[in-house]
Protein backbone atom coordinates (compact mmCIF):
# COMPACT_ATOMS: atom_id res chain seq x y z
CA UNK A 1 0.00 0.00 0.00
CA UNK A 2 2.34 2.74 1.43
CA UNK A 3 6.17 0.83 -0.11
CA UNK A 4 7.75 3.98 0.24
CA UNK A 5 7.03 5.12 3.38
CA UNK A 6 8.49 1.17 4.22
CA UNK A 7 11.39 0.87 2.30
CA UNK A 8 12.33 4.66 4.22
CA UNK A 9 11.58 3.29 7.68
CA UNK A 10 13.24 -0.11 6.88
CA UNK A 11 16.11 1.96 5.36
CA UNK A 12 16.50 4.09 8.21
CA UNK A 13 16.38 1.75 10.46
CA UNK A 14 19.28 -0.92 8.74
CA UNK A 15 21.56 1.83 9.05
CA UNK A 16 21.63 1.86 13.03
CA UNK A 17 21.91 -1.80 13.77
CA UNK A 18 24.71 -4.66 13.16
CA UNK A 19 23.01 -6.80 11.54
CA UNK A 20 20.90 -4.60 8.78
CA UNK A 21 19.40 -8.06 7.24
CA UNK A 22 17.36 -8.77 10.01
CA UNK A 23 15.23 -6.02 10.12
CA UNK A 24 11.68 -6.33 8.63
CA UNK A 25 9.49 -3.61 8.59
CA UNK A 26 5.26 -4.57 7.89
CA UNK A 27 2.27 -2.59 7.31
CA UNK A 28 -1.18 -2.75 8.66
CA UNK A 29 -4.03 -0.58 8.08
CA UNK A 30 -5.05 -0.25 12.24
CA UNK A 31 -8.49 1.10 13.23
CA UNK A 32 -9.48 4.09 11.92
CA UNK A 33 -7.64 4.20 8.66
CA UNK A 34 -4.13 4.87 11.26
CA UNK A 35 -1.46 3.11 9.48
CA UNK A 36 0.34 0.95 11.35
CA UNK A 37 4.14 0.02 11.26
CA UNK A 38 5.41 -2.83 12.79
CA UNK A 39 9.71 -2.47 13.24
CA UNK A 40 11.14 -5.88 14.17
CA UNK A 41 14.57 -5.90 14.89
CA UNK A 42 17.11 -8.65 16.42
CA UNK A 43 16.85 -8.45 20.51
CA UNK A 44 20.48 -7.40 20.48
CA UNK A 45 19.89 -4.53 18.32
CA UNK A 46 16.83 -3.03 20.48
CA UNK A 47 19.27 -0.79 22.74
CA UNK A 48 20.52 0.96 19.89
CA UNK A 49 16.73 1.15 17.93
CA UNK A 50 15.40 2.18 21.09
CA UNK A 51 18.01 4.59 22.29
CA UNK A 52 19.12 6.09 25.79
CA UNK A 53 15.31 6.67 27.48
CA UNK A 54 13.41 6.03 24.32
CA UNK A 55 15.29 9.30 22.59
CA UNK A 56 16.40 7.12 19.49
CA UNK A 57 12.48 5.52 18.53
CA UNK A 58 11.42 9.30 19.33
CA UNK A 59 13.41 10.10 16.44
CA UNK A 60 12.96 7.58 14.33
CA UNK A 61 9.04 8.15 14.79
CA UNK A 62 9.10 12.01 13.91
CA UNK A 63 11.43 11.13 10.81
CA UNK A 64 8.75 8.46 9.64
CA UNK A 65 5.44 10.46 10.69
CA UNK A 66 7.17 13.20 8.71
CA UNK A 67 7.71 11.56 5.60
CA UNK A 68 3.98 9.97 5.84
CA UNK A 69 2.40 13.33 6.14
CA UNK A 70 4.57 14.67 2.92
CA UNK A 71 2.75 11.44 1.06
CA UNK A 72 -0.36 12.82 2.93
CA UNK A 73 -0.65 10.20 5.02
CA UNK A 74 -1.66 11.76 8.55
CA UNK A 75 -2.13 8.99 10.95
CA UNK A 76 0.99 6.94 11.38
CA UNK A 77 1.39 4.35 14.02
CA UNK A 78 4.59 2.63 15.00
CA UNK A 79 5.75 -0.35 17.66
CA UNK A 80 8.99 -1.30 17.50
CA UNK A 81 9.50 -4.96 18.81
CA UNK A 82 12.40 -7.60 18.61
CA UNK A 83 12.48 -11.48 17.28
């Protein structure tokens, strides 16, 4: 549906890990037309996703909701979880 907006966040997101392969990034159209991203990353590479009190997935959500709403997509939901 929205292959940009994943290939960005899946992009973004291989660069901060070790092992960029093992990141897979899904879409899912949530309740009320939100789209949801789902980030799943290797357990060892949550610190760095996450970042020092959350300040890295911050980031990485502004970057993402910011590119959605210049593709004029407004509601952007993301959970970022490990395998």
């Amino acid at each position: 549906m929205h292959e940009d907006l994943v290939r960005f966040t899946e992009n973004l997101v291989k660069s901060l890990v070790e092992d960029p392969e093992m990141v897979k990034v899904q879409e899912f159209l949530g309740d009320d037309e939100v789209i949801q991203l789902e980030i799943m990353v290797e357990e060892k590479d949550m610190g760095t996703v996450i970042g020092k009190g959350g300040k890295m997935a911050s980031a990485i959500r502004v970057l993402v909701q910011a590119v959605a709403y210049n593709q004029g997509i407004y509601r952007v939901r993301i959970n970022i979880d490990s395998f």
